[in-house]
C-alpha atoms as a PDB file:
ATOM      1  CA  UNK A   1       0.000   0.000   0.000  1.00  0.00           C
ATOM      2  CA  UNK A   2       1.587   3.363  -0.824  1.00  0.00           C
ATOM      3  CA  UNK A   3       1.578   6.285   2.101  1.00  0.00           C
ATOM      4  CA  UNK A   4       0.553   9.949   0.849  1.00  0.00           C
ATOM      5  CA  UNK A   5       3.864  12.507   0.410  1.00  0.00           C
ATOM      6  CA  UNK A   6       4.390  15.500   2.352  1.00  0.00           C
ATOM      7  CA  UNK A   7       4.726  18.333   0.592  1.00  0.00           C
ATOM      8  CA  UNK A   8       8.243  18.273   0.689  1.00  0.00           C
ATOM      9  CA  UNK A   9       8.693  14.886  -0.694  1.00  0.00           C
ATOM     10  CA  UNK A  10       6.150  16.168  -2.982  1.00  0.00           C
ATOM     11  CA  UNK A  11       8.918  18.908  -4.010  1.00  0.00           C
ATOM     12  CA  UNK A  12      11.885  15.900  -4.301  1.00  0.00           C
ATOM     13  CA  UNK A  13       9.919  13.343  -6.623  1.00  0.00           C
ATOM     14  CA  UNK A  14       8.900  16.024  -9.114  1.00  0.00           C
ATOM     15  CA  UNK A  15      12.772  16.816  -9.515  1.00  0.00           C
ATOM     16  CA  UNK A  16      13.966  12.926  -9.373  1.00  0.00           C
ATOM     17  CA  UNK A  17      11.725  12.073 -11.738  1.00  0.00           C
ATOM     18  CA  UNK A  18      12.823  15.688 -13.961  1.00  0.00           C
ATOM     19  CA  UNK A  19      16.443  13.460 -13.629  1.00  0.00           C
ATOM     20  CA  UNK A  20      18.024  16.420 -11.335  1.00  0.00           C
ATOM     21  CA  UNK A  21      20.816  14.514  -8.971  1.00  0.00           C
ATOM     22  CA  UNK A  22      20.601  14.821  -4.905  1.00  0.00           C
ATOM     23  CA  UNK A  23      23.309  18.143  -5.354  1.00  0.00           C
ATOM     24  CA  UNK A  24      20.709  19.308  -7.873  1.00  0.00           C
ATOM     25  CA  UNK A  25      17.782  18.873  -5.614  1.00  0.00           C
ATOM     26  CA  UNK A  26      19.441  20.392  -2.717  1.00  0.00           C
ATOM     27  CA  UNK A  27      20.606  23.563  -4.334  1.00  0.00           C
ATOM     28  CA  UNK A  28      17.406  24.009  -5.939  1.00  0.00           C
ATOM     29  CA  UNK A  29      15.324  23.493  -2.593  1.00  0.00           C
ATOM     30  CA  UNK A  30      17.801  24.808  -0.446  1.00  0.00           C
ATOM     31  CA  UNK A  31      18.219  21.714   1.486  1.00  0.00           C
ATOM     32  CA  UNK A  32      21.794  19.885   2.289  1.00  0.00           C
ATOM     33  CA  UNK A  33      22.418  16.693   0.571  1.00  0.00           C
ATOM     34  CA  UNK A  34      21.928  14.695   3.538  1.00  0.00           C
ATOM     35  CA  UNK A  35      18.232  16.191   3.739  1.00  0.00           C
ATOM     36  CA  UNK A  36      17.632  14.895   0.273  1.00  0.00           C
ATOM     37  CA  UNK A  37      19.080  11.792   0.956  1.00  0.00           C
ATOM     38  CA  UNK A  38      17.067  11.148   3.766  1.00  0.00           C
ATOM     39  CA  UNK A  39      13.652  12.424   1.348  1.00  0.00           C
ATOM     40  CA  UNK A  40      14.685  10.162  -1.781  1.00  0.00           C
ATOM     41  CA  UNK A  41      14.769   7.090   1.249  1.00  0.00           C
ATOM     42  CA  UNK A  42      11.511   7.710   2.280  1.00  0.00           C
ATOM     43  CA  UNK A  43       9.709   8.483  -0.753  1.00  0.00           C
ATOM     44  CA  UNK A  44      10.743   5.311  -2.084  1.00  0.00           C
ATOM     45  CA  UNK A  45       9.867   3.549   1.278  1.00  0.00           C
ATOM     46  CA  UNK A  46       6.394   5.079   0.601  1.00  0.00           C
ATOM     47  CA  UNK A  47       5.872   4.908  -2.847  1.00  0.00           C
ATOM     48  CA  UNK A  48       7.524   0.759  -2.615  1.00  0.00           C
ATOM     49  CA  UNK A  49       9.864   1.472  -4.681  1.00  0.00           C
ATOM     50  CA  UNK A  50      13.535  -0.324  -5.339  1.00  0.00           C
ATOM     51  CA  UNK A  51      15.179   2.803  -6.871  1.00  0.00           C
ATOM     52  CA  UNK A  52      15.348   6.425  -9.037  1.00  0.00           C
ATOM     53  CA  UNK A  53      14.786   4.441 -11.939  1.00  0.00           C
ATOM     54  CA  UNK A  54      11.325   2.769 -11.018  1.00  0.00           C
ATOM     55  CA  UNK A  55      10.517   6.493  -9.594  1.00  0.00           C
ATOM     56  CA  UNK A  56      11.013   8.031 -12.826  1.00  0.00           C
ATOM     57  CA  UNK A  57       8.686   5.272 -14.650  1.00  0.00           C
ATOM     58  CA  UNK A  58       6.340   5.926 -11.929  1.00  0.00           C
ATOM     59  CA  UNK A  59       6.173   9.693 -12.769  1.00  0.00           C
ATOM     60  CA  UNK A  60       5.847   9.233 -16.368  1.00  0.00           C
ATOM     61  CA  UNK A  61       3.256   6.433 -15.954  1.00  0.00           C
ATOM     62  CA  UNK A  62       1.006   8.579 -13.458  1.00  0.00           C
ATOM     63  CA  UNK A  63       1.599  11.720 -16.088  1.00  0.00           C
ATOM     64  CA  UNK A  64       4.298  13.518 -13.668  1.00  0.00           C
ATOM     65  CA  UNK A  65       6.163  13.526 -16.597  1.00  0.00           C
ATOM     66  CA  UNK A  66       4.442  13.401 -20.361  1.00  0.00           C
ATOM     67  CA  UNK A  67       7.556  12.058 -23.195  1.00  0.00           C
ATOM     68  CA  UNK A  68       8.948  14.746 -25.020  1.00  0.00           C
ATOM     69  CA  UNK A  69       8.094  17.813 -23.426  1.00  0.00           C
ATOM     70  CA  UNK A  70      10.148  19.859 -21.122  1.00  0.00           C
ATOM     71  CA  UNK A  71       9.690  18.491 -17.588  1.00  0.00           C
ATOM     72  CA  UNK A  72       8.332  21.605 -14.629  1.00  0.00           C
ATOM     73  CA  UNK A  73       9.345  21.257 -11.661  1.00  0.00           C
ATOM     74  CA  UNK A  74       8.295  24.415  -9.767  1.00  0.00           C
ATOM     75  CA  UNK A  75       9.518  27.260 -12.330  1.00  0.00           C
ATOM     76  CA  UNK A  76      12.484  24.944 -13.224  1.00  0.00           C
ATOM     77  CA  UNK A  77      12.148  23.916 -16.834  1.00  0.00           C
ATOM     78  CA  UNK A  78      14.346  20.513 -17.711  1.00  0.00           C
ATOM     79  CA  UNK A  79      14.561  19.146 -21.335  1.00  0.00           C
ATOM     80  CA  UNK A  80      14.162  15.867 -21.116  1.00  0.00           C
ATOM     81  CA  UNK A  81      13.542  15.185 -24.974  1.00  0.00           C
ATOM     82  CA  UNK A  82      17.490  14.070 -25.600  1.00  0.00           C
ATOM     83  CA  UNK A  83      17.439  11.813 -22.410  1.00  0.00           C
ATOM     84  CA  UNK A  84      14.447   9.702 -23.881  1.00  0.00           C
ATOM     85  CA  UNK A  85      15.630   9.391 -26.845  1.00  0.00           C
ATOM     86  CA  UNK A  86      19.023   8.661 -25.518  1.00  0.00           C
ATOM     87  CA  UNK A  87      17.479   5.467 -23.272  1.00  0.00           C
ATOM     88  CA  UNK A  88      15.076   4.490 -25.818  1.00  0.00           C
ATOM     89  CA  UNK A  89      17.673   4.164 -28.722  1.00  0.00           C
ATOM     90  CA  UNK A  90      15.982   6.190 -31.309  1.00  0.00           C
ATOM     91  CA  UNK A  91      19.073   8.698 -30.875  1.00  0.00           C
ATOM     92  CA  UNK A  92      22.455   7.442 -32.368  1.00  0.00           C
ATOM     93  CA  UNK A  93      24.668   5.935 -30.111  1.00  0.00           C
ATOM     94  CA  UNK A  94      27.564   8.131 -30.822  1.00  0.00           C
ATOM     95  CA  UNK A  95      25.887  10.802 -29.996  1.00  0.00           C
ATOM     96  CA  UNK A  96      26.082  12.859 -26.335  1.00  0.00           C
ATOM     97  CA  UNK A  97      23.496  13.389 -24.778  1.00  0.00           C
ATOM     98  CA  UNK A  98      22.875  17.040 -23.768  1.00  0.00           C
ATOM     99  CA  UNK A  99      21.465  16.826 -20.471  1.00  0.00           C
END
């Protein structure tokens, strides 16, 4: 059974699941990394989740996060158009990707 967020957890999925790193999340929250750390635990103790990954296809699967179009998190606009294509393989393998 998966427990309701708080707010601030709220606040930390929308940016794991934008692909923004624990340093990421704490700078843009204002929060140390440790804080985040502890967050990430619990929201996937709550959501039942094993890791970042499974939170991600839990966003875009509940429509956190609609495939390719810039993910919001809060005023904080994240391309996430290269990434998918990067992990699907419809972008060349040579290529960088520009996230």
């Amino acid at each position: 059974m998966r427990q309701a967020l708080t707010d601030r957890e709220q606040d930390v999925f929308s940016r794991i699941a934008a692909g923004m790193s624990n340093s990421e999340i704490a700078a843009s929250l204002f929060l140390s990394e440790g804080t985040v750390k502890i967050h990430v635990g619990r929201i996937l103790a709550k959501l039942g989740l094993r890791d970042r990954v499974q939170a991600v296809v839990l966003a875009y699967e509940s429509r956190l996060i609609t495939p390719g179009t810039p993910a919001s998190c809060q005023g904080l606009s994240l391309p996430l158009g290269p990434f998918l294509a990067w992990v699907t393989g419809t972008a060349s393998l040579r290529e960088a990707p520009s996230w």
